[in-house]
PDB file of N, CA and C in Angstrom:
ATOM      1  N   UNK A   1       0.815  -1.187   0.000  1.00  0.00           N
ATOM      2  CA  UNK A   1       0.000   0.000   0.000  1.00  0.00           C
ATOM      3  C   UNK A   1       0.867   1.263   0.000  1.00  0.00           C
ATOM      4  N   UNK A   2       1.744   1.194   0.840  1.00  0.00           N
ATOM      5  CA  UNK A   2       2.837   2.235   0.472  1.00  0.00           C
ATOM      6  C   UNK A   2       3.230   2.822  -0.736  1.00  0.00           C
ATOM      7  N   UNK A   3       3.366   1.966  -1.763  1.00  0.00           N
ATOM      8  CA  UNK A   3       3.701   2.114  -2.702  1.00  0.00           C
ATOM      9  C   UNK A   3       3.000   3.037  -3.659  1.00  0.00           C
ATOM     10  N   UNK A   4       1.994   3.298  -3.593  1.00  0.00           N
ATOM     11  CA  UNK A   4       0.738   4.127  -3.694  1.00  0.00           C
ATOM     12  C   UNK A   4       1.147   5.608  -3.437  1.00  0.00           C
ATOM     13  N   UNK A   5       1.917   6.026  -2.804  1.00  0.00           N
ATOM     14  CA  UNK A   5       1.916   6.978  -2.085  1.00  0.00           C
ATOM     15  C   UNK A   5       3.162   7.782  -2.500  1.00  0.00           C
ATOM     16  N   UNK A   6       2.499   9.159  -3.257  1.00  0.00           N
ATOM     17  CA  UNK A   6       3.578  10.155  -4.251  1.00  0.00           C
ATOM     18  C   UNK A   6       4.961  10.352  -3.345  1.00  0.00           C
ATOM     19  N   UNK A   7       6.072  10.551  -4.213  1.00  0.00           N
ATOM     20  CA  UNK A   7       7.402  10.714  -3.500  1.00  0.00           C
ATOM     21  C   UNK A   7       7.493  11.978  -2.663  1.00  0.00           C
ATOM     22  N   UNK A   8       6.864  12.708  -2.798  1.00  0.00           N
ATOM     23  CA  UNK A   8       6.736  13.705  -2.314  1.00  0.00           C
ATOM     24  C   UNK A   8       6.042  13.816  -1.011  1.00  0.00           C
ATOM     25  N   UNK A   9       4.788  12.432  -0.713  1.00  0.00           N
ATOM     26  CA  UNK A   9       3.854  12.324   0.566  1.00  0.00           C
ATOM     27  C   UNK A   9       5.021  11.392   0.977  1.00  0.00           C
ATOM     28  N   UNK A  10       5.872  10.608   0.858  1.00  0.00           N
ATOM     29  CA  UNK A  10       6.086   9.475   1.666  1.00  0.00           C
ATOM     30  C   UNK A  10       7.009   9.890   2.598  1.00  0.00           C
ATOM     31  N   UNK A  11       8.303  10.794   2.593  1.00  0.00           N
ATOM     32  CA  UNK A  11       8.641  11.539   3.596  1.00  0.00           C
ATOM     33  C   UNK A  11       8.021  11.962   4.752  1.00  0.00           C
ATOM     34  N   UNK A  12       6.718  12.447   4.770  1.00  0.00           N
ATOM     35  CA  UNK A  12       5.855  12.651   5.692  1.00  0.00           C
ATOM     36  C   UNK A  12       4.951  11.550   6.313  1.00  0.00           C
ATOM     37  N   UNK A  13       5.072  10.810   4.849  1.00  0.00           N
ATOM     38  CA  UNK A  13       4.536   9.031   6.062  1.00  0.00           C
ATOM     39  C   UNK A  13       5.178   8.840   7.023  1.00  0.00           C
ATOM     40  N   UNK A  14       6.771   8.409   6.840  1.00  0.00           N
ATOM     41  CA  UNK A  14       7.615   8.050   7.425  1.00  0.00           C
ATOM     42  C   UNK A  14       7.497   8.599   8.679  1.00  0.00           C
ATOM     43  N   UNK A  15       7.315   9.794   8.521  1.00  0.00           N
ATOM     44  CA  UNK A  15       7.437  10.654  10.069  1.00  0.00           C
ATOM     45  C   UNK A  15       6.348  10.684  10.518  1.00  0.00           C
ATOM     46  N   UNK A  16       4.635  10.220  10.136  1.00  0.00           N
ATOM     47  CA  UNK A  16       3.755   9.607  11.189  1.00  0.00           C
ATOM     48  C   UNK A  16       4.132   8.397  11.684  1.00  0.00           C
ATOM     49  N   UNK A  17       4.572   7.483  10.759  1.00  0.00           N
ATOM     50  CA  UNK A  17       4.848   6.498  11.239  1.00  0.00           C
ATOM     51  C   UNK A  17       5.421   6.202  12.467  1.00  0.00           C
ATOM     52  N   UNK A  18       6.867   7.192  12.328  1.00  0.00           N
ATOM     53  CA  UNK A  18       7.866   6.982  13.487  1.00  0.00           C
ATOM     54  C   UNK A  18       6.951   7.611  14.701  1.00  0.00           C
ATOM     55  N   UNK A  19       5.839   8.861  14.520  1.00  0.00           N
ATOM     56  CA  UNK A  19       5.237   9.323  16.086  1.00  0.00           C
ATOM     57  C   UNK A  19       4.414   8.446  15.966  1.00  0.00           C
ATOM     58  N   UNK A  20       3.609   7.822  15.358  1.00  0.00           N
ATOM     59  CA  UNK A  20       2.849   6.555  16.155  1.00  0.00           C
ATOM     60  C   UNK A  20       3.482   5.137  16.715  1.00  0.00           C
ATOM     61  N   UNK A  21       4.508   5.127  16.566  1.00  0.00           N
ATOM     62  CA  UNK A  21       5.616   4.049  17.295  1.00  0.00           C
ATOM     63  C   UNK A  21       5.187   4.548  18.794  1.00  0.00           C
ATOM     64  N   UNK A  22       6.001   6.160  18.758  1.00  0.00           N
ATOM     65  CA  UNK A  22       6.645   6.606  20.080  1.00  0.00           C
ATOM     66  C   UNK A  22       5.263   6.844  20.489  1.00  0.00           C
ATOM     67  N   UNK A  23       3.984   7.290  19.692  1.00  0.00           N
ATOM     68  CA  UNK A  23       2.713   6.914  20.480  1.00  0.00           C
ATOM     69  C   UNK A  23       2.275   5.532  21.315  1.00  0.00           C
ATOM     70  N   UNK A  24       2.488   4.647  20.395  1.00  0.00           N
ATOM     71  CA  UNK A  24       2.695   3.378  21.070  1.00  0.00           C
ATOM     72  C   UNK A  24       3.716   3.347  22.200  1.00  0.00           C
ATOM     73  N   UNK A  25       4.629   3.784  22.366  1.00  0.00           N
ATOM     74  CA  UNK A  25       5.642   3.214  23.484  1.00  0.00           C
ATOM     75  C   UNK A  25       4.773   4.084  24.790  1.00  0.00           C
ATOM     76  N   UNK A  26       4.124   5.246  24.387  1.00  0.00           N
ATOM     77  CA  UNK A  26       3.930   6.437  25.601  1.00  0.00           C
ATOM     78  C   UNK A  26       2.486   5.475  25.734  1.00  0.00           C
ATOM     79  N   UNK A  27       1.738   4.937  24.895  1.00  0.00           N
ATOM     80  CA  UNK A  27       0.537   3.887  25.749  1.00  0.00           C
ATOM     81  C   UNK A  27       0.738   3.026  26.511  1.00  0.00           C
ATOM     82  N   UNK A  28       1.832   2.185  26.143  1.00  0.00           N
ATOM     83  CA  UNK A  28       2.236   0.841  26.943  1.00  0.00           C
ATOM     84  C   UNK A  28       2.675   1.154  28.189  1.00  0.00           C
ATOM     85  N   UNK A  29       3.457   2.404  28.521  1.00  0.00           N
ATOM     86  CA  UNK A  29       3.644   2.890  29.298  1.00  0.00           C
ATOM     87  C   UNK A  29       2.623   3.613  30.222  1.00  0.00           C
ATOM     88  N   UNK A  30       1.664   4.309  29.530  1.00  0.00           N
ATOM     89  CA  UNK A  30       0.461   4.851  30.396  1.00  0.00           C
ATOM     90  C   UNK A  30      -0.560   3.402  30.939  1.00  0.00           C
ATOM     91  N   UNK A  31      -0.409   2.721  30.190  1.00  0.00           N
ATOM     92  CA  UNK A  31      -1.325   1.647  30.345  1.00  0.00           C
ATOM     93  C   UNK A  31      -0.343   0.614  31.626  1.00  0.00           C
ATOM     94  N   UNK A  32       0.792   0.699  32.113  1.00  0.00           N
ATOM     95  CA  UNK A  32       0.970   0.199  33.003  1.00  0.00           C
ATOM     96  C   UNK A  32       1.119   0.757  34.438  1.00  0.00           C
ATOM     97  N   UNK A  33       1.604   2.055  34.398  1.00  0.00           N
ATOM     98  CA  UNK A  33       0.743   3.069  35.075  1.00  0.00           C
ATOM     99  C   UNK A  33      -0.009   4.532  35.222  1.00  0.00           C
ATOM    100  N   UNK A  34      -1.484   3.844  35.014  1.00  0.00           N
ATOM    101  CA  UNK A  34      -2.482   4.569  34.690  1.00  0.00           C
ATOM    102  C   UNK A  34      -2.333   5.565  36.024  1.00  0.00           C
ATOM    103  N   UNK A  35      -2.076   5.197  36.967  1.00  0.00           N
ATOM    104  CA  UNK A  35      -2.704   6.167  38.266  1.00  0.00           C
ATOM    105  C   UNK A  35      -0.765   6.796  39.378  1.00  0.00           C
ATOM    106  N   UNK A  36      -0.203   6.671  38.224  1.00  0.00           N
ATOM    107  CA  UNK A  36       1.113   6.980  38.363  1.00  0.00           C
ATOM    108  C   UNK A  36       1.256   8.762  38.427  1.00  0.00           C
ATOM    109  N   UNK A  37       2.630   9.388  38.633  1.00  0.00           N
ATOM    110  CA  UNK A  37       2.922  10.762  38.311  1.00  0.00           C
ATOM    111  C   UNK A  37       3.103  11.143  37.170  1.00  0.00           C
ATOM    112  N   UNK A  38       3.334  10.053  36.350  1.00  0.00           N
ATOM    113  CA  UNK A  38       4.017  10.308  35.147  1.00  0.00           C
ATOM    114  C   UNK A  38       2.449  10.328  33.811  1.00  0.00           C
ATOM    115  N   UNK A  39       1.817   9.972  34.734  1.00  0.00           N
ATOM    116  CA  UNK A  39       0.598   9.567  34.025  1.00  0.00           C
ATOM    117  C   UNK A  39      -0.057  10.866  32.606  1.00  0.00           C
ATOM    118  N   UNK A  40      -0.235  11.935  33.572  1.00  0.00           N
ATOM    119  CA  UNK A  40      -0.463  13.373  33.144  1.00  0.00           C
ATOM    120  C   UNK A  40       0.606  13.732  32.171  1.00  0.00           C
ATOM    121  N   UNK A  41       1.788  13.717  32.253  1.00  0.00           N
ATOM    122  CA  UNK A  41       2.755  13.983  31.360  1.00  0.00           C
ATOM    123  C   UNK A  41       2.839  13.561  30.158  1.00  0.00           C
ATOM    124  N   UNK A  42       2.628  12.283  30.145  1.00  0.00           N
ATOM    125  CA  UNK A  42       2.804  11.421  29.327  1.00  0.00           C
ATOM    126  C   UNK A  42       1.494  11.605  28.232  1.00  0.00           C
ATOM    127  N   UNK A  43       0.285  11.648  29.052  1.00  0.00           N
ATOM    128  CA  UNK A  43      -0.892  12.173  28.085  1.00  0.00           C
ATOM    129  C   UNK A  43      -0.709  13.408  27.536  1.00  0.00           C
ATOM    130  N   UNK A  44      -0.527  14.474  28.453  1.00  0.00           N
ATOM    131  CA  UNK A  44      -0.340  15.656  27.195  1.00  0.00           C
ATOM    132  C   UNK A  44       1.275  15.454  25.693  1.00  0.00           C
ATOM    133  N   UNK A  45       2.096  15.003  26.362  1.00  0.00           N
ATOM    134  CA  UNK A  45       2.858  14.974  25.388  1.00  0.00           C
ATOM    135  C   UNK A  45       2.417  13.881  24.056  1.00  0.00           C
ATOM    136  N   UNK A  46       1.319  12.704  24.213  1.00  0.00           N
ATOM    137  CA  UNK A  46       0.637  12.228  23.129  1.00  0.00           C
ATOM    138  C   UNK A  46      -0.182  12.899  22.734  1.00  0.00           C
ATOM    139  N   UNK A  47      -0.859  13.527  23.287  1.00  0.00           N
ATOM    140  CA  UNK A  47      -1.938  14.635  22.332  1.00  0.00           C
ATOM    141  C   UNK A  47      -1.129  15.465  21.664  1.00  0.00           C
ATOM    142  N   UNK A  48      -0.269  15.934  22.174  1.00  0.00           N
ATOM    143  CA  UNK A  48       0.586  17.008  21.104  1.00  0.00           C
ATOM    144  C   UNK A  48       1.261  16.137  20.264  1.00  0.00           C
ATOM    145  N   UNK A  49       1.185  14.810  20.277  1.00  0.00           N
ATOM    146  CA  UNK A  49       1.828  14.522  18.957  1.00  0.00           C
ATOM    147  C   UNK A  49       0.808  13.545  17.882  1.00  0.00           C
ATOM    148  N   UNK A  50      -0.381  13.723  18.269  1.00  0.00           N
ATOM    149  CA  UNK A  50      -1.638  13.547  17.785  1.00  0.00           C
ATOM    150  C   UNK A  50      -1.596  14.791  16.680  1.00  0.00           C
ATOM    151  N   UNK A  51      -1.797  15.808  17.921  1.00  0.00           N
ATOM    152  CA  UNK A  51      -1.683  17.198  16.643  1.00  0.00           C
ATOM    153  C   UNK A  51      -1.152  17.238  15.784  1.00  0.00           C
ATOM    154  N   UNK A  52       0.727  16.914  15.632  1.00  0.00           N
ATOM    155  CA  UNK A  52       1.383  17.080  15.038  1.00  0.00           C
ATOM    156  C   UNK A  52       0.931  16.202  13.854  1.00  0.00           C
ATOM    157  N   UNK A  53       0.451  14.658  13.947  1.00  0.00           N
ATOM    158  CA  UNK A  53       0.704  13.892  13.376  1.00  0.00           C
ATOM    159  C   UNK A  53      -0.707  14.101  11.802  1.00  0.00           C
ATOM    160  N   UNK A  54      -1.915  14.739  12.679  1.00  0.00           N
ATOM    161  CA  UNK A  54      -2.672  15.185  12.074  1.00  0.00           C
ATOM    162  C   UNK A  54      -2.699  16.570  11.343  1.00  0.00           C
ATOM    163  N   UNK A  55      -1.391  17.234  11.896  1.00  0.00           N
ATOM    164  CA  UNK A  55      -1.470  18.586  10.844  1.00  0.00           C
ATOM    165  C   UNK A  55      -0.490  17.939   9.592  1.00  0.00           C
ATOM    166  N   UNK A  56       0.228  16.719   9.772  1.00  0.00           N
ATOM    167  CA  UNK A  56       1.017  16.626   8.783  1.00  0.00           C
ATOM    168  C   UNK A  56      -0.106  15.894   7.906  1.00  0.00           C
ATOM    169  N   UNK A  57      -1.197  15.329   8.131  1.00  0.00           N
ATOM    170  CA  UNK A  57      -1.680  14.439   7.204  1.00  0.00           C
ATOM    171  C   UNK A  57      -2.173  15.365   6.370  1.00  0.00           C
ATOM    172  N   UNK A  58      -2.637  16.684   7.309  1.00  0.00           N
ATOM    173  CA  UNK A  58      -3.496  17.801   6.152  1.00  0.00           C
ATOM    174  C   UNK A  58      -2.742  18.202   4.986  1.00  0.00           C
ATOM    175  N   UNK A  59      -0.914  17.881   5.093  1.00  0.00           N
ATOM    176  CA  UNK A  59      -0.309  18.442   3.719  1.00  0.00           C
ATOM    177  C   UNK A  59       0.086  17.137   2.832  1.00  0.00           C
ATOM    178  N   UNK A  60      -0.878  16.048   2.874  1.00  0.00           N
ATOM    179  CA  UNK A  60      -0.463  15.255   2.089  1.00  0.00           C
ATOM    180  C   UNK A  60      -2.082  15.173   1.217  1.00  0.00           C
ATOM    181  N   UNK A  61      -1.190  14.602  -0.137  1.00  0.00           N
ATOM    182  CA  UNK A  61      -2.507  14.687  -1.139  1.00  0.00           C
ATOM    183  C   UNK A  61      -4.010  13.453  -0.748  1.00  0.00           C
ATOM    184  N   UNK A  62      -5.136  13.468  -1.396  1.00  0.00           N
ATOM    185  CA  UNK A  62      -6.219  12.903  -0.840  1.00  0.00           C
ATOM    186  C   UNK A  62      -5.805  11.581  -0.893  1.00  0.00           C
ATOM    187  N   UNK A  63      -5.255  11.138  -1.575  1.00  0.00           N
ATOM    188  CA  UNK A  63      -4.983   9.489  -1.829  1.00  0.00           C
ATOM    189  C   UNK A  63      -3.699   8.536  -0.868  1.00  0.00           C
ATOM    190  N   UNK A  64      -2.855   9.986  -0.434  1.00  0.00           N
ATOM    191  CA  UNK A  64      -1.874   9.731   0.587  1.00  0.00           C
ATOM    192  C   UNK A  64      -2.777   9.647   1.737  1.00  0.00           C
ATOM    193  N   UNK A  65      -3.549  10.550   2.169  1.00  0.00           N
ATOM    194  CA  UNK A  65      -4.592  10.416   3.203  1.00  0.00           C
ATOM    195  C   UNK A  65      -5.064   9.548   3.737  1.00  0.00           C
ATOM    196  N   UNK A  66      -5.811   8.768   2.587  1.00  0.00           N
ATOM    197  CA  UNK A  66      -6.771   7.784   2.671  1.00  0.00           C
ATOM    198  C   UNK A  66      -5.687   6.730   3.379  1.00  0.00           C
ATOM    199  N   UNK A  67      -4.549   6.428   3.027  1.00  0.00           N
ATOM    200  CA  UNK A  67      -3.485   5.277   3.067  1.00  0.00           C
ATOM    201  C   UNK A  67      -2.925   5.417   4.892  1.00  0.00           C
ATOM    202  N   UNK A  68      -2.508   7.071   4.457  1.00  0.00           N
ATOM    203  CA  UNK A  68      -2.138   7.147   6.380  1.00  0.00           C
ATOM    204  C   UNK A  68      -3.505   6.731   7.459  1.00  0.00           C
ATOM    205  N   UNK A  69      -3.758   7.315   6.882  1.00  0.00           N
ATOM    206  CA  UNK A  69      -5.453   7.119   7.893  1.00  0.00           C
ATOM    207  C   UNK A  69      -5.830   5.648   8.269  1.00  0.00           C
ATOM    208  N   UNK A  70      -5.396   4.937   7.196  1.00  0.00           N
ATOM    209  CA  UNK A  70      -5.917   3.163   7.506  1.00  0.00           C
ATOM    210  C   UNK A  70      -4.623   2.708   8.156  1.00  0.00           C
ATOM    211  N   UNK A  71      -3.596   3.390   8.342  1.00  0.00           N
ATOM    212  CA  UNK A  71      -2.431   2.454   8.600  1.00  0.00           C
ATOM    213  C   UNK A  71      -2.190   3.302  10.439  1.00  0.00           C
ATOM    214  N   UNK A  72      -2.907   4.036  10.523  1.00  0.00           N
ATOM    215  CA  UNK A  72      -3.178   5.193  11.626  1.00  0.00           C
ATOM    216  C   UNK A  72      -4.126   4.453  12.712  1.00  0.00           C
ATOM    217  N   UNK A  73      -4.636   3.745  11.812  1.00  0.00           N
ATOM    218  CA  UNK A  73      -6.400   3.651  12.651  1.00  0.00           C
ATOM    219  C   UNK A  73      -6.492   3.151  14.139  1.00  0.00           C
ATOM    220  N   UNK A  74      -5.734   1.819  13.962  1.00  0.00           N
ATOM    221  CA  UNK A  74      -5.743   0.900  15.378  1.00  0.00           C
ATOM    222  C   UNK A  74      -5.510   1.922  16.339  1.00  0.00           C
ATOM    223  N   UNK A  75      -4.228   2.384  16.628  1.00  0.00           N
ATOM    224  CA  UNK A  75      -3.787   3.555  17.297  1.00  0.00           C
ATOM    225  C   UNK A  75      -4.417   4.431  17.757  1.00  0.00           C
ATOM    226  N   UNK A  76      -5.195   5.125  16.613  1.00  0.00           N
ATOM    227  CA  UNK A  76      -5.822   6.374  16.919  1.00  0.00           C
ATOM    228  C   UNK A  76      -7.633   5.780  17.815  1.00  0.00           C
ATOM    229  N   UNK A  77      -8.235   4.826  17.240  1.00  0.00           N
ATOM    230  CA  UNK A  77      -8.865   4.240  18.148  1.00  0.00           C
ATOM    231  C   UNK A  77      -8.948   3.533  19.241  1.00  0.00           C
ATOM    232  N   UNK A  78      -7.392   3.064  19.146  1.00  0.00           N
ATOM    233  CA  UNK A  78      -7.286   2.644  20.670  1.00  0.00           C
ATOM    234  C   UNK A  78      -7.309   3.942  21.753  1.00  0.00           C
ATOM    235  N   UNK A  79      -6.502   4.686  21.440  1.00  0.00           N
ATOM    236  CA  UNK A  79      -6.377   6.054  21.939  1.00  0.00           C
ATOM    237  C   UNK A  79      -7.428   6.996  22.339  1.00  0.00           C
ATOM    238  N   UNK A  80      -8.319   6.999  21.748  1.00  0.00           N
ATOM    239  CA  UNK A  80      -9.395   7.733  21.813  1.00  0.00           C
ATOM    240  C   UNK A  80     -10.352   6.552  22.676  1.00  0.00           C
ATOM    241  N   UNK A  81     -10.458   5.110  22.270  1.00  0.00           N
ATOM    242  CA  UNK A  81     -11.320   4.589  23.240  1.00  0.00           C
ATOM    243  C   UNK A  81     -10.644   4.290  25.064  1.00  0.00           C
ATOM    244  N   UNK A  82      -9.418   4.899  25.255  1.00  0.00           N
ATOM    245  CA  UNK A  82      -9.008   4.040  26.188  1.00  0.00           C
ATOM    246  C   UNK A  82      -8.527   5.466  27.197  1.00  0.00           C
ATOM    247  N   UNK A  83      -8.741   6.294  26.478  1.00  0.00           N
ATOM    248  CA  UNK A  83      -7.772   7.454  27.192  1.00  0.00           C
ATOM    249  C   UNK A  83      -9.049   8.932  26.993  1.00  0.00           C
ATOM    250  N   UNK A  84     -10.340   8.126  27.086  1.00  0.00           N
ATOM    251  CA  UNK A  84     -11.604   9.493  27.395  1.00  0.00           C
ATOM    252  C   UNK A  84     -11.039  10.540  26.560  1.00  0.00           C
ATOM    253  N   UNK A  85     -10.783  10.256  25.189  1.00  0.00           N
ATOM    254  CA  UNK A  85     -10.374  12.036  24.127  1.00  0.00           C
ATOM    255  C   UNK A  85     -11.802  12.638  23.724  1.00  0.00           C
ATOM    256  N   UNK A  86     -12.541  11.471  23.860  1.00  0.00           N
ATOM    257  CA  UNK A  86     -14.387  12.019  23.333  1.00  0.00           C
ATOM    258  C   UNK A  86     -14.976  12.280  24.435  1.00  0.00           C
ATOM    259  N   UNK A  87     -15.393  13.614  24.057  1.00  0.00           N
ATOM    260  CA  UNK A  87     -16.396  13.812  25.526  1.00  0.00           C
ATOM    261  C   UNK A  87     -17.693  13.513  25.015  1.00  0.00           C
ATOM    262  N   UNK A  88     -18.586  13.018  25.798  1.00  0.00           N
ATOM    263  CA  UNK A  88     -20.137  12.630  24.645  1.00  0.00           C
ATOM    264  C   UNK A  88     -21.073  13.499  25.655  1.00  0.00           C
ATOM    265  N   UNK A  89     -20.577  14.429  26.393  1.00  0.00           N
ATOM    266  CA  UNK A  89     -21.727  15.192  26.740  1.00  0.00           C
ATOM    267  C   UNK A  89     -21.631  16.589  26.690  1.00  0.00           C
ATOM    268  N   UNK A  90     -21.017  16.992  25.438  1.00  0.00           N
ATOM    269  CA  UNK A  90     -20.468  18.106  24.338  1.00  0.00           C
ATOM    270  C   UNK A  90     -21.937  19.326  24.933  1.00  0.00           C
ATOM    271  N   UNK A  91     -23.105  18.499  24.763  1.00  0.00           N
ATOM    272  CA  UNK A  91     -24.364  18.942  24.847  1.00  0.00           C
ATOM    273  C   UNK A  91     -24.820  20.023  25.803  1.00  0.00           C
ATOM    274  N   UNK A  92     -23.557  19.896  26.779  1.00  0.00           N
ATOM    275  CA  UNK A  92     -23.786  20.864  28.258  1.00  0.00           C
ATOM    276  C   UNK A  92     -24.968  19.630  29.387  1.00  0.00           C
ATOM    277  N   UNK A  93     -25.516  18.829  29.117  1.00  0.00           N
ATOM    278  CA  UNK A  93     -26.171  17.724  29.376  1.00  0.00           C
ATOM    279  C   UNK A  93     -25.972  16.339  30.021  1.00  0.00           C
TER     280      UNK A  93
END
């Protein structure tokens, strides 16, 4: 599937790739201690590289997109289901 992906987007794969590694290492780590000091730290410095990882997808073309996004996914849903990023009562409710 890579292969798919203009010479020009794949430089910037590479470098989601490598922050969803170090996303992965900062889960395994939050996930063994959740109720630790390090706990807080460790979450904001993955959201900021959430950001990062999502402002880079915005400069890649639609078809590079589609490719990061599926190779993104596990991650980004584990993340969001395990670490409360959705608030579902947006509503004030």
């Amino acid at each position: 599937m890579v292969e798919q992906i203009n010479r020009e987007d794949l430089m910037n794969f590479r470098i989601i790739l490598r922050k969803t590694a170090l996303i992965q290492e900062h889960l395994e780590s939050m996930q063994r201690d959740s109720f630790g000091i390090e706990f807080d730290a460790w979450k904001k410095e993955v959201d900021e590289i959430w950001k990062q990882i999502f402002k880079t997808i915005t400069l890649l073309t639609d078809e590079s997109q589609k490719i990061v996004l599926e190779n993104i996914q596990d991650e980004w849903v584990s993340y969001i289901t395990h670490y409360g990023v959705l608030d579902f009562n947006q509503d004030g409710g």
